[in-house]
PDB file of N, CA and C in Angstrom:
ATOM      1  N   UNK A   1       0.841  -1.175   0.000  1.00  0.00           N
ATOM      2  CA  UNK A   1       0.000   0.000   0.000  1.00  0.00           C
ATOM      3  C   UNK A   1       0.885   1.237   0.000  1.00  0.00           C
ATOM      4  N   UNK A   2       0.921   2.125  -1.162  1.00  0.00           N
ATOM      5  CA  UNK A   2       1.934   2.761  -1.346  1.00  0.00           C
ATOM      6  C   UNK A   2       1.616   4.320  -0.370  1.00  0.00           C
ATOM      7  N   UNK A   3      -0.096   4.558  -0.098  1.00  0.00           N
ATOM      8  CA  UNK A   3       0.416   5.826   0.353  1.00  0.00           C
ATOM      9  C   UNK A   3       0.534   5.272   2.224  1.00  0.00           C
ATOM     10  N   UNK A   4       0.614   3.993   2.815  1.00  0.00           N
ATOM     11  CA  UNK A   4       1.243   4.174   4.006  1.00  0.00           C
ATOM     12  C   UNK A   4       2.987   4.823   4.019  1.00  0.00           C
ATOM     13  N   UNK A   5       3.700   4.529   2.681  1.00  0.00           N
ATOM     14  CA  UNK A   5       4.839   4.908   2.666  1.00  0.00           C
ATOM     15  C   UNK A   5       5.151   6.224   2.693  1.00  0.00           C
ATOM     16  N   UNK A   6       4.134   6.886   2.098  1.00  0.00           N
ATOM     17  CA  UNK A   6       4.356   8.345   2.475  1.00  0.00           C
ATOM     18  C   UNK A   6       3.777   8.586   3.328  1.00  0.00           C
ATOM     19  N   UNK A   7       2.548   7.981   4.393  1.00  0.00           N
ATOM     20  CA  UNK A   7       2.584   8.416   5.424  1.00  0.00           C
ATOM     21  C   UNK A   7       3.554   8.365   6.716  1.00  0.00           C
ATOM     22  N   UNK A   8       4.706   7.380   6.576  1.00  0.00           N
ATOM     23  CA  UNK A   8       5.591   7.105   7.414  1.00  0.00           C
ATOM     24  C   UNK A   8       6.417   8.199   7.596  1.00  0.00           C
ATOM     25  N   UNK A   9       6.945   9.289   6.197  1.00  0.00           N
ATOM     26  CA  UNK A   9       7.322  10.375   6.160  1.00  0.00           C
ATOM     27  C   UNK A   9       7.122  11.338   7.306  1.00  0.00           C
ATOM     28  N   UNK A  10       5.455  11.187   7.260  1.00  0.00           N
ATOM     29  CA  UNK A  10       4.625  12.309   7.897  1.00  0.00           C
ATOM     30  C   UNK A  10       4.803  11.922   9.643  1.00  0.00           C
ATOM     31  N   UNK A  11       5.023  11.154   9.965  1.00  0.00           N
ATOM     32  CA  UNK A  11       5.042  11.036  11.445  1.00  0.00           C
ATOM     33  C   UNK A  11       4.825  11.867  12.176  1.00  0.00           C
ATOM     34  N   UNK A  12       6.401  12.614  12.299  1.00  0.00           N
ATOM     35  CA  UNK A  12       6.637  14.142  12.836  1.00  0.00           C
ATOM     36  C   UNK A  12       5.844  14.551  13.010  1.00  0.00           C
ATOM     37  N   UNK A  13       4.993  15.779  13.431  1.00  0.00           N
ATOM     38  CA  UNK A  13       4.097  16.389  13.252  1.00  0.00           C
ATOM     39  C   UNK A  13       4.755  17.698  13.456  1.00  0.00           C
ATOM     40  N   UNK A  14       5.702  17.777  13.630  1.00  0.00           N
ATOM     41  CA  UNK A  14       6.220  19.333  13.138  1.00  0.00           C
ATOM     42  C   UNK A  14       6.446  19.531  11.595  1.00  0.00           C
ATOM     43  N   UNK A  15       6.773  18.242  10.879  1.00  0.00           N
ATOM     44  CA  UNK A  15       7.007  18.249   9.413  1.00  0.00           C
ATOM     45  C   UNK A  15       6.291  17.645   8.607  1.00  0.00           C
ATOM     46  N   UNK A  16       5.004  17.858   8.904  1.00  0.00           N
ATOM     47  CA  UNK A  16       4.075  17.562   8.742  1.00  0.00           C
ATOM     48  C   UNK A  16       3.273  18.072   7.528  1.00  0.00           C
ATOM     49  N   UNK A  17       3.081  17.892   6.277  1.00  0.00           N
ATOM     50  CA  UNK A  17       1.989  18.617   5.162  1.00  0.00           C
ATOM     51  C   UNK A  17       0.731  17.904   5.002  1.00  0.00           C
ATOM     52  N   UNK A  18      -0.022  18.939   5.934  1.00  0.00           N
ATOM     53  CA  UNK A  18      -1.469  18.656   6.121  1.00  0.00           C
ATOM     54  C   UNK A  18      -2.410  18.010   4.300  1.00  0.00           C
ATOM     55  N   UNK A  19      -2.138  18.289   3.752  1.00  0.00           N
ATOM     56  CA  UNK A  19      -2.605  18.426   2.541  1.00  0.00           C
ATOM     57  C   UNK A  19      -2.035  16.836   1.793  1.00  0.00           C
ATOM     58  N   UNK A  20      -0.475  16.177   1.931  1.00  0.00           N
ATOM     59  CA  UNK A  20      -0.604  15.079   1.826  1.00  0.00           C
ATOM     60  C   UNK A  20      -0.891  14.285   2.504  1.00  0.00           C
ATOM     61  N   UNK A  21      -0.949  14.271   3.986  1.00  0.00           N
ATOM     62  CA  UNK A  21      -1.550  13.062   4.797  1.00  0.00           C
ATOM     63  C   UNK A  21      -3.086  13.155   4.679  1.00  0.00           C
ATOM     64  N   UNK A  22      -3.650  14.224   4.063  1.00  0.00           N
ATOM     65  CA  UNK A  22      -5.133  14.473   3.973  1.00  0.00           C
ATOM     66  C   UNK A  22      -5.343  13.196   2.835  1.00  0.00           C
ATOM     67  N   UNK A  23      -4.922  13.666   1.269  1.00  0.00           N
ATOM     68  CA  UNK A  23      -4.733  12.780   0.678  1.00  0.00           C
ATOM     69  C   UNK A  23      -4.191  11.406   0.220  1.00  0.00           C
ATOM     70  N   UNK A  24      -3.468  11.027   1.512  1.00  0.00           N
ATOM     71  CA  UNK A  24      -2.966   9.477   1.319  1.00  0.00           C
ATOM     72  C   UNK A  24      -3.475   8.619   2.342  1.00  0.00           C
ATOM     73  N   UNK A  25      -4.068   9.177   3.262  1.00  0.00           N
ATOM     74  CA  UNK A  25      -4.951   8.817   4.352  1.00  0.00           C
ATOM     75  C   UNK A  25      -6.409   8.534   3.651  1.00  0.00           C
ATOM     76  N   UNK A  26      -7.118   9.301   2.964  1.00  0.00           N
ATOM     77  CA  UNK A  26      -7.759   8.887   1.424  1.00  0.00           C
ATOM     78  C   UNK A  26      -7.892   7.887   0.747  1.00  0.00           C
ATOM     79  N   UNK A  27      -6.343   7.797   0.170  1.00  0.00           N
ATOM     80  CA  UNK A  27      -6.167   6.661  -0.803  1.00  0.00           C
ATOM     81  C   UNK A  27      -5.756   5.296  -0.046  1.00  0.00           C
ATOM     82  N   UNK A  28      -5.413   5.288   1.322  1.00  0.00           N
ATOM     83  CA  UNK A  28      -4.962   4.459   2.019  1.00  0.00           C
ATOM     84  C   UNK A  28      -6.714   3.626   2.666  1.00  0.00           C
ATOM     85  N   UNK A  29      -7.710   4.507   3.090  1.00  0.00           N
ATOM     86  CA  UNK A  29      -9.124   4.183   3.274  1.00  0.00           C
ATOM     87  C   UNK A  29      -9.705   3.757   1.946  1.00  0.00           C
ATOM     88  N   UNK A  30      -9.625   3.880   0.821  1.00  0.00           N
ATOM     89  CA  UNK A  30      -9.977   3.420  -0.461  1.00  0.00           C
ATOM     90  C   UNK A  30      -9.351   2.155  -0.848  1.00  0.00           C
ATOM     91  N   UNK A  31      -8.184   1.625  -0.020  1.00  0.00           N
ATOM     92  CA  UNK A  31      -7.840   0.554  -0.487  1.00  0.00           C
ATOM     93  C   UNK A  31      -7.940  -0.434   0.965  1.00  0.00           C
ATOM     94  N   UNK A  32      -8.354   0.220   2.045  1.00  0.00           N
ATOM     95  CA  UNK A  32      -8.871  -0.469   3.221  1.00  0.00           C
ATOM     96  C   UNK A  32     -10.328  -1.486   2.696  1.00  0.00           C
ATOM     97  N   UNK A  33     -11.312  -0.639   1.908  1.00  0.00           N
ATOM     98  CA  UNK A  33     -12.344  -0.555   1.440  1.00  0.00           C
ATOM     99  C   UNK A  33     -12.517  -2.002   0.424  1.00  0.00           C
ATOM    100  N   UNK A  34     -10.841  -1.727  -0.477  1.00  0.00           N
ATOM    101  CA  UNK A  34     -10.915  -2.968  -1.241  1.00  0.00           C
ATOM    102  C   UNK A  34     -11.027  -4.389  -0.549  1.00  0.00           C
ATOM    103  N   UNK A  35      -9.823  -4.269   0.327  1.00  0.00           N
ATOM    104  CA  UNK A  35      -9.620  -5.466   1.269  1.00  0.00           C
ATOM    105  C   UNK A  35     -10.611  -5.527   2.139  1.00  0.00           C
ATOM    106  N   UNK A  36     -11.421  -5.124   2.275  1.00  0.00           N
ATOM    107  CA  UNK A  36     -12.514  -5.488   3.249  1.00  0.00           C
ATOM    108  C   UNK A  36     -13.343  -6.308   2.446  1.00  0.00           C
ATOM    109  N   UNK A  37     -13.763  -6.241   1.293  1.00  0.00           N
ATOM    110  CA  UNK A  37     -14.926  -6.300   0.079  1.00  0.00           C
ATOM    111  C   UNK A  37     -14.342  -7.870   0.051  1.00  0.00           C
ATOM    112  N   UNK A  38     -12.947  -7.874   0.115  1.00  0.00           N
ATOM    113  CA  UNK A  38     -12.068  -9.883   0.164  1.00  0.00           C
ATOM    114  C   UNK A  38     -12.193 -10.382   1.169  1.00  0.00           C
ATOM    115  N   UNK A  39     -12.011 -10.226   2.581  1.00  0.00           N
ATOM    116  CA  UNK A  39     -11.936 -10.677   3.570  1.00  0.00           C
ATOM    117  C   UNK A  39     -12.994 -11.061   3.886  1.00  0.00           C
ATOM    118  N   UNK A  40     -13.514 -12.654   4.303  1.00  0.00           N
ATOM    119  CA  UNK A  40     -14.313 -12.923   5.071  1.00  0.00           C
ATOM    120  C   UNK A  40     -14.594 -12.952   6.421  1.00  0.00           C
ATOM    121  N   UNK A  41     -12.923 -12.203   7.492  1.00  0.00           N
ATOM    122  CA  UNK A  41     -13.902 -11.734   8.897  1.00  0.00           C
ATOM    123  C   UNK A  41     -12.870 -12.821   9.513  1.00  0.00           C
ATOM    124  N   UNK A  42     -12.284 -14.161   8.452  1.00  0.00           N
ATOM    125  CA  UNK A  42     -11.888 -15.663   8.975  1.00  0.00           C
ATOM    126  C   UNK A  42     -10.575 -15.003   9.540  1.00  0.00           C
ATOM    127  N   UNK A  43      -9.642 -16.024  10.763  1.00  0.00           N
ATOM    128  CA  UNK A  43      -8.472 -16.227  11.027  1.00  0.00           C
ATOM    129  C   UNK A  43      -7.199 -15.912  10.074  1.00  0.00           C
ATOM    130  N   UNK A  44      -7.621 -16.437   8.458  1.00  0.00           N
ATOM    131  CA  UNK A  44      -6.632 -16.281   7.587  1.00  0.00           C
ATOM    132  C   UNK A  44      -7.098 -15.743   6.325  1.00  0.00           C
ATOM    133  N   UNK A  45      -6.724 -15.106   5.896  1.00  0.00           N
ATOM    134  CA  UNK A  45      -6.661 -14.735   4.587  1.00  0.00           C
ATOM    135  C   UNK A  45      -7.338 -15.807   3.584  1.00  0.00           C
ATOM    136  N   UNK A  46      -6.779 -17.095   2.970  1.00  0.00           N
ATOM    137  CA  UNK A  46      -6.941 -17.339   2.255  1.00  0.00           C
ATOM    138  C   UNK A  46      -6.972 -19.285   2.943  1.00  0.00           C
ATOM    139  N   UNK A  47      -8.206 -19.719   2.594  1.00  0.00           N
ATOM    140  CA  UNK A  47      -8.364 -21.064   3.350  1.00  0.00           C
ATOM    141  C   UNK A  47      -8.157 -21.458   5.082  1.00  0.00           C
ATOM    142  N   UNK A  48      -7.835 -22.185   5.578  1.00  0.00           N
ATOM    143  CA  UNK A  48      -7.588 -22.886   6.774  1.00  0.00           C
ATOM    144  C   UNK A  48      -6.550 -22.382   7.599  1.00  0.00           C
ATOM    145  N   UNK A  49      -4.843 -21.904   6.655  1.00  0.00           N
ATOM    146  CA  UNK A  49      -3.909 -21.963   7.273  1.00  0.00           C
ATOM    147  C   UNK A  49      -3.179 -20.573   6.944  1.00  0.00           C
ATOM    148  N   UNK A  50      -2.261 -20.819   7.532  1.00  0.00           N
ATOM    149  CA  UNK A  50      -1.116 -19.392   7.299  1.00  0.00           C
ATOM    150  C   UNK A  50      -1.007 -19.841   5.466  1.00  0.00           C
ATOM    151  N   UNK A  51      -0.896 -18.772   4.840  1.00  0.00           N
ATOM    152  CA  UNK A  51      -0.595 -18.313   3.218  1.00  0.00           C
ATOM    153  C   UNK A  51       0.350 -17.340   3.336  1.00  0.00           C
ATOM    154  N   UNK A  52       0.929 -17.206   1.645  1.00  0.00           N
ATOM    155  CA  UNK A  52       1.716 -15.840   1.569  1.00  0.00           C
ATOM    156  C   UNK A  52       0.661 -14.516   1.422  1.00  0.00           C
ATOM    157  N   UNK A  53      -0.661 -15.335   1.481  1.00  0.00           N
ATOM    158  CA  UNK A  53      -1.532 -14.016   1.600  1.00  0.00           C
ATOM    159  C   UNK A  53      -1.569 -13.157   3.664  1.00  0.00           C
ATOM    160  N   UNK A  54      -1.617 -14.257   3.759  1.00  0.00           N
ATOM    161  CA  UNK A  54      -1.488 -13.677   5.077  1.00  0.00           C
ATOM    162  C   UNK A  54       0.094 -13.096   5.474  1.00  0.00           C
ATOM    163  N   UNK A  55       1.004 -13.734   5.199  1.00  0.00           N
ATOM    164  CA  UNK A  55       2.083 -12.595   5.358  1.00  0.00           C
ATOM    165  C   UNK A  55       2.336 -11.338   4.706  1.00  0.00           C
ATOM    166  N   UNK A  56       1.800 -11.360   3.775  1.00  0.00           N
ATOM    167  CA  UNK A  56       1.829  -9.398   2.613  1.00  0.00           C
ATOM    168  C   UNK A  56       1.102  -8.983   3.939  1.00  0.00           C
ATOM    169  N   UNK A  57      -0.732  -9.494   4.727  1.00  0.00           N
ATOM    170  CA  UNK A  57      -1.493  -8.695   4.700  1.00  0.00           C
ATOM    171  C   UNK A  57      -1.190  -8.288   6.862  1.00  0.00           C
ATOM    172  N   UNK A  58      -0.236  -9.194   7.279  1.00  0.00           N
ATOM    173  CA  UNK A  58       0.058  -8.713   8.768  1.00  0.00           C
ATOM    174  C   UNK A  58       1.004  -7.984   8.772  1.00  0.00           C
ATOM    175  N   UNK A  59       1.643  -7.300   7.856  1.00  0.00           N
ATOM    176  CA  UNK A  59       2.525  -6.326   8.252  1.00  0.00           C
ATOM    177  C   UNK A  59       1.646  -4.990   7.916  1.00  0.00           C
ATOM    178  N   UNK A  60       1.024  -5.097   6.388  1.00  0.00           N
ATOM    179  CA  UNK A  60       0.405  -3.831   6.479  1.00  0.00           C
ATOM    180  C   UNK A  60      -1.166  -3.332   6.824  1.00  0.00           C
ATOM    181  N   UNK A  61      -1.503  -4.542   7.712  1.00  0.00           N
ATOM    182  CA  UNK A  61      -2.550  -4.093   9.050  1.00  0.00           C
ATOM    183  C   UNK A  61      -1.995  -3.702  10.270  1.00  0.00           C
ATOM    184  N   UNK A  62      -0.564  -4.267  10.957  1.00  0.00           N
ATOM    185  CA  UNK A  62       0.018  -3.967  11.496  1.00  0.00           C
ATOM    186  C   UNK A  62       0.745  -2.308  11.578  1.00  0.00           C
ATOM    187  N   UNK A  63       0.877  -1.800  10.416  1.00  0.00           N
ATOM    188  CA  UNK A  63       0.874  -0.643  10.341  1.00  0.00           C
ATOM    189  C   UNK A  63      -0.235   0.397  10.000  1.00  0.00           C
ATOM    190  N   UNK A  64      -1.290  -0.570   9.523  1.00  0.00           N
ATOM    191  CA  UNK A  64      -2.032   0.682   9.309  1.00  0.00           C
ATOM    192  C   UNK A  64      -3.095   0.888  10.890  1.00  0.00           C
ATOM    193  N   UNK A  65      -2.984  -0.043  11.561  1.00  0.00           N
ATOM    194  CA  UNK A  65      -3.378   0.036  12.833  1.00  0.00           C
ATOM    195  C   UNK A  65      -2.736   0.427  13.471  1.00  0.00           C
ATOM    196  N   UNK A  66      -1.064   0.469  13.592  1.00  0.00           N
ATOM    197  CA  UNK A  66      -0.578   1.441  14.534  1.00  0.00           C
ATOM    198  C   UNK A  66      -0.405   3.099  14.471  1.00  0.00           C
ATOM    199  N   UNK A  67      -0.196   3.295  12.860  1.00  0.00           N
ATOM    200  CA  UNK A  67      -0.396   4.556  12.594  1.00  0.00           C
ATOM    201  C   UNK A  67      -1.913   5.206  12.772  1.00  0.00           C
ATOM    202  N   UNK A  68      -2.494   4.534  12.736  1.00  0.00           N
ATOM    203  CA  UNK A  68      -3.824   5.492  12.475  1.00  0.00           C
ATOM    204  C   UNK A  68      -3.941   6.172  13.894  1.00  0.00           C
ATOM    205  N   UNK A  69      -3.602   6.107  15.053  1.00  0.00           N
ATOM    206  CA  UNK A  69      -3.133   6.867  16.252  1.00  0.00           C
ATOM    207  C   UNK A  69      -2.669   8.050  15.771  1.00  0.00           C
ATOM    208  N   UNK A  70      -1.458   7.785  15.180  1.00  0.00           N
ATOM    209  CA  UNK A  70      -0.889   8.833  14.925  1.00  0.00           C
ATOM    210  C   UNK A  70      -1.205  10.534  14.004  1.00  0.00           C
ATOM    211  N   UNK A  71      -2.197   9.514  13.462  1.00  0.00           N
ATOM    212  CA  UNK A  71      -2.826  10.552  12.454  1.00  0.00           C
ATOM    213  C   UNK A  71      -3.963  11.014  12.700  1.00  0.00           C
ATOM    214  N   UNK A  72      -4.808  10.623  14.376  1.00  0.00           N
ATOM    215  CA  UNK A  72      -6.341  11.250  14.653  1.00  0.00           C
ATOM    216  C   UNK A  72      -6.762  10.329  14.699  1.00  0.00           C
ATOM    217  N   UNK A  73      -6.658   8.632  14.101  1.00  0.00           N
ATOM    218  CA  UNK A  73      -7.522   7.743  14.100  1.00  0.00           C
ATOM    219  C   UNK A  73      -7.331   6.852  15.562  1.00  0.00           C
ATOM    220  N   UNK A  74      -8.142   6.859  16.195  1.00  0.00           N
ATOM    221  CA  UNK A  74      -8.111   5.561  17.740  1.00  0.00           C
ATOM    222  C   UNK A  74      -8.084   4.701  17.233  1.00  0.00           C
ATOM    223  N   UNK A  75      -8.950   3.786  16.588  1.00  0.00           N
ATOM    224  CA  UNK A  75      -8.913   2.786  16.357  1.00  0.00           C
ATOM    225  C   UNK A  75      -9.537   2.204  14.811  1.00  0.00           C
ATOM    226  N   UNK A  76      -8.598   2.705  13.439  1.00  0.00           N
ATOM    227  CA  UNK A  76      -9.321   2.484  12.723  1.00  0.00           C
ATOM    228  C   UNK A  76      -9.137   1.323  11.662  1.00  0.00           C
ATOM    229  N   UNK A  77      -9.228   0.189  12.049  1.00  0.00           N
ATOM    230  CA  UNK A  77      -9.511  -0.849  11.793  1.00  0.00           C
ATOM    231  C   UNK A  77     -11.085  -0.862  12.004  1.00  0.00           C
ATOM    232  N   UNK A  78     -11.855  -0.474  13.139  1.00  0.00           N
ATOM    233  CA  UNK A  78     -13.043  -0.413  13.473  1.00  0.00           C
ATOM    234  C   UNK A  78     -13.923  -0.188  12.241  1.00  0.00           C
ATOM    235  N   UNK A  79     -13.888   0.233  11.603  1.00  0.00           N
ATOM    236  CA  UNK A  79     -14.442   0.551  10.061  1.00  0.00           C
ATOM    237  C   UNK A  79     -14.904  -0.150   9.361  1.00  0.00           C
ATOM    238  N   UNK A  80     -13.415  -1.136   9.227  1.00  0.00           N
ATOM    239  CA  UNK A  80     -13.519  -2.194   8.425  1.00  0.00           C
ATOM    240  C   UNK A  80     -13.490  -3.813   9.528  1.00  0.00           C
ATOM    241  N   UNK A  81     -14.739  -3.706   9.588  1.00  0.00           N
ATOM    242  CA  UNK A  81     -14.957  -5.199  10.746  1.00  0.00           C
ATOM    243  C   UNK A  81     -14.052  -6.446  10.030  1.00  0.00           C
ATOM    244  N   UNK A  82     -14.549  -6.761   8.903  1.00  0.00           N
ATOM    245  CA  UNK A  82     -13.680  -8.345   8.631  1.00  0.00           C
ATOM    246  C   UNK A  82     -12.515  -8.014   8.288  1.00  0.00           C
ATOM    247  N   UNK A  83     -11.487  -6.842   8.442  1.00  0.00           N
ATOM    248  CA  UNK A  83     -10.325  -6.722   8.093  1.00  0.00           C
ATOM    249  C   UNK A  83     -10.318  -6.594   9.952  1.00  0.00           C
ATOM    250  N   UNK A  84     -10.534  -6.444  10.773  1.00  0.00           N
ATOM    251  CA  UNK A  84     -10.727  -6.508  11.609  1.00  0.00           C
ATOM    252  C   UNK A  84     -10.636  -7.697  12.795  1.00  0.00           C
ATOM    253  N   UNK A  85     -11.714  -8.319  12.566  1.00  0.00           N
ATOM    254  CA  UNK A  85     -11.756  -9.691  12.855  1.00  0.00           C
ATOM    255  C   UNK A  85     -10.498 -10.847  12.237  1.00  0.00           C
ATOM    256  N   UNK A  86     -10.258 -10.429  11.116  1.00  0.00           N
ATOM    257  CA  UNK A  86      -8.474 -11.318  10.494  1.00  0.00           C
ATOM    258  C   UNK A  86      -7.654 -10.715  11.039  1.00  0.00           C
ATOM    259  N   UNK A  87      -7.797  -9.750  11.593  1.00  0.00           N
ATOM    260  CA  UNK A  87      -6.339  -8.947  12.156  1.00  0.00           C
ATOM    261  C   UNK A  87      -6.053  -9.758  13.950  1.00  0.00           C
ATOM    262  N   UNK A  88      -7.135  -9.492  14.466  1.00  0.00           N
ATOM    263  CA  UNK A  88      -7.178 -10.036  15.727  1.00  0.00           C
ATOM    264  C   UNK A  88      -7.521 -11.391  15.874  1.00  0.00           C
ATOM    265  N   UNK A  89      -7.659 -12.143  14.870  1.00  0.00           N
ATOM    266  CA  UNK A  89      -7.088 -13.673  14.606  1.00  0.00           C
ATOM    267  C   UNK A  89      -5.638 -14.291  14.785  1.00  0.00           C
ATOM    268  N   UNK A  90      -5.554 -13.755  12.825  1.00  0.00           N
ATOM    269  CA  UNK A  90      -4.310 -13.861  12.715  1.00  0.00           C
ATOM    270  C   UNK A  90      -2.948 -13.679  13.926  1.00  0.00           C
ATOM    271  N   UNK A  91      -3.276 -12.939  14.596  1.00  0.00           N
ATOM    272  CA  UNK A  91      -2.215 -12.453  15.458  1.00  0.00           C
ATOM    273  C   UNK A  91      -2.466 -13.625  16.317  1.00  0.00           C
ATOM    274  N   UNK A  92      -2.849 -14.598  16.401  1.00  0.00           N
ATOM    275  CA  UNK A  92      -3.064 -15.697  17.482  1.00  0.00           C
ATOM    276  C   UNK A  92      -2.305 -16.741  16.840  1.00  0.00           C
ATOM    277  N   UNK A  93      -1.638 -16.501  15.629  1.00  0.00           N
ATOM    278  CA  UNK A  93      -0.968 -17.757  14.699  1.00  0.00           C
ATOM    279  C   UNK A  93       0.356 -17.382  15.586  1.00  0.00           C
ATOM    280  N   UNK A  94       1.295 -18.039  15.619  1.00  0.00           N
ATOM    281  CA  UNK A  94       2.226 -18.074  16.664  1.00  0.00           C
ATOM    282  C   UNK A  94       3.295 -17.260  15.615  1.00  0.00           C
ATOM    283  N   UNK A  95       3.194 -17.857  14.436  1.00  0.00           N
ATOM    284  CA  UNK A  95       4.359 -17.094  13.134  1.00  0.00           C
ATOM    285  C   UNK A  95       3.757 -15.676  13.315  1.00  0.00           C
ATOM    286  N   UNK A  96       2.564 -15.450  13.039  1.00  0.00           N
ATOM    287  CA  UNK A  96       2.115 -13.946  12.775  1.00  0.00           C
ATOM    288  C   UNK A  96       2.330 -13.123  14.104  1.00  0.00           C
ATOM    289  N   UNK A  97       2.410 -13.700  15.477  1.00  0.00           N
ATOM    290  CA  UNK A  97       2.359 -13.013  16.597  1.00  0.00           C
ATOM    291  C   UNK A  97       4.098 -12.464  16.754  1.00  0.00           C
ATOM    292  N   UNK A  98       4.896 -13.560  15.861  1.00  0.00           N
ATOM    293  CA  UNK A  98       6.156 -13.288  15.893  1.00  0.00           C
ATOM    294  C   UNK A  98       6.627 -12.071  15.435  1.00  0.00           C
ATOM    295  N   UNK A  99       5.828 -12.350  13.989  1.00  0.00           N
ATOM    296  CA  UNK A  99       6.169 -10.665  12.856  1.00  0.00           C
ATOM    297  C   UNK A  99       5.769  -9.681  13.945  1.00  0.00           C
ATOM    298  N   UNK A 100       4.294  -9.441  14.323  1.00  0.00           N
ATOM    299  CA  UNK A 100       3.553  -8.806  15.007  1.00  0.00           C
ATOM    300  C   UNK A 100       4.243  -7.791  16.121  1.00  0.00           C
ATOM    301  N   UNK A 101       5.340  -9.113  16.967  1.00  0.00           N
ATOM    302  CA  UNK A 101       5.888  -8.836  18.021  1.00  0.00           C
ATOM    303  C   UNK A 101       7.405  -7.707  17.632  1.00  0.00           C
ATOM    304  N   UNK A 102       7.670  -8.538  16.657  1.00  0.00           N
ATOM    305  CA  UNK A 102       9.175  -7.910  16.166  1.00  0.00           C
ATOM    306  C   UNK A 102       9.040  -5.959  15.088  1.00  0.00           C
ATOM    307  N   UNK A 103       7.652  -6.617  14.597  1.00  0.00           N
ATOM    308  CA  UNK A 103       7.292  -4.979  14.118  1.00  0.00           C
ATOM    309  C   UNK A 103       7.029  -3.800  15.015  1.00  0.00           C
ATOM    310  N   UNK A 104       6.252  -4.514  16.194  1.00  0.00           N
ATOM    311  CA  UNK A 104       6.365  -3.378  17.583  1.00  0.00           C
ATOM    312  C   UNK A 104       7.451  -2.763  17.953  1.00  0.00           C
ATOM    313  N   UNK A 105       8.875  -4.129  17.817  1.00  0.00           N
ATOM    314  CA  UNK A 105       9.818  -3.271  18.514  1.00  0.00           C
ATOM    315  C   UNK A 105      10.068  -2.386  17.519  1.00  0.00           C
ATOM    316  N   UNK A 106      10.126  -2.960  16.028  1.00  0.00           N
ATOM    317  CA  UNK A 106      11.044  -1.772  15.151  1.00  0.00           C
ATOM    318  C   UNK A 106      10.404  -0.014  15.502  1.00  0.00           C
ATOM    319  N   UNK A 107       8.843  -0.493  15.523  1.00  0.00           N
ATOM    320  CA  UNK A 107       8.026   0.789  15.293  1.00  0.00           C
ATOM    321  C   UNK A 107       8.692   2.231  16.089  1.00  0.00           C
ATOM    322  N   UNK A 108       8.547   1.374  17.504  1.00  0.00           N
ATOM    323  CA  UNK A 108       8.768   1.960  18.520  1.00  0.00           C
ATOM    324  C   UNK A 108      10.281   2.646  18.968  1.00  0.00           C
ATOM    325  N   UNK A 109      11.065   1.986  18.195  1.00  0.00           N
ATOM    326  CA  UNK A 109      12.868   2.447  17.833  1.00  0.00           C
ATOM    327  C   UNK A 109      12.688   3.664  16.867  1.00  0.00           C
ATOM    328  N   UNK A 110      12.034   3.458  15.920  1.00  0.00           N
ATOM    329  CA  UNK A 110      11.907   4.449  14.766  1.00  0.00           C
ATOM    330  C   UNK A 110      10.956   5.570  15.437  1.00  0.00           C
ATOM    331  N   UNK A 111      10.085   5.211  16.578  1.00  0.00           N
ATOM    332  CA  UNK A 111       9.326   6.723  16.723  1.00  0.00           C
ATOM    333  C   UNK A 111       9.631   7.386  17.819  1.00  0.00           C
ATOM    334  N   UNK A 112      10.908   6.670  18.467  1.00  0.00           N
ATOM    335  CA  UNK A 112      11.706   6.939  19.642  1.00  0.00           C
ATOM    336  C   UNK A 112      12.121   8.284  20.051  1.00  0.00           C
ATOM    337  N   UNK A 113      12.672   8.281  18.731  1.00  0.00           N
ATOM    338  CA  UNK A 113      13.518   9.662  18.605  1.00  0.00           C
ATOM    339  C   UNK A 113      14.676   9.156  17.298  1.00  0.00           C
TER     340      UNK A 113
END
């Protein structure tokens, strides 16, 4: 999802351009929208078990749930329920709780300082 990448830019909020996080926050909910329309709500992505669909899709729920704090949103996964419900599944797979676990620390190094 290309405009989380420019929202990572935006963190800061001193260097902050209201006008692109307006618009990639946008295009980033427009493609929340897609993946919701796929997701059935299930544990995994795609059948019974862990897929390479489910690894593309726990890193960038993983970020788009931790950023959306950052940008005004509490909790916005809430929106999208069955992207929702796979998010707080998935994270119960012991592999995905791993990524899960190890993306926290990076996050939190990078918004450290």
């Amino acid at each position: 999802m290309e405009p989380m990448g420019e929202l990572f830019e935006q963190i800061n909020p001193a260097g902050r351009d209201p006008k692109l996080v307006a618009r990639e926050l946008g295009e980033l909910q427009k493609a929340m929208g897609w993946l919701e329309a796929y997701l059935t709500g299930d544990d995994h992505a795609v059948g019974s078990s862990l897929t390479l669909a489910d690894c593309e899709l726990v890193p960038v729920l993983f970020f788009f749930h931790q950023m959306g704090p950052m940008f005004g949103s509490v909790n916005p996964l809430q929106q999208f329920p069955k992207a929702d419900a796979y998010y707080k599944g998935i994270a119960k797979e012991p592999a995905a709780e791993k990524v899960l676990a190890e993306l926290d620390i990076a996050l939190r190094r990078m918004t450290a300082g």
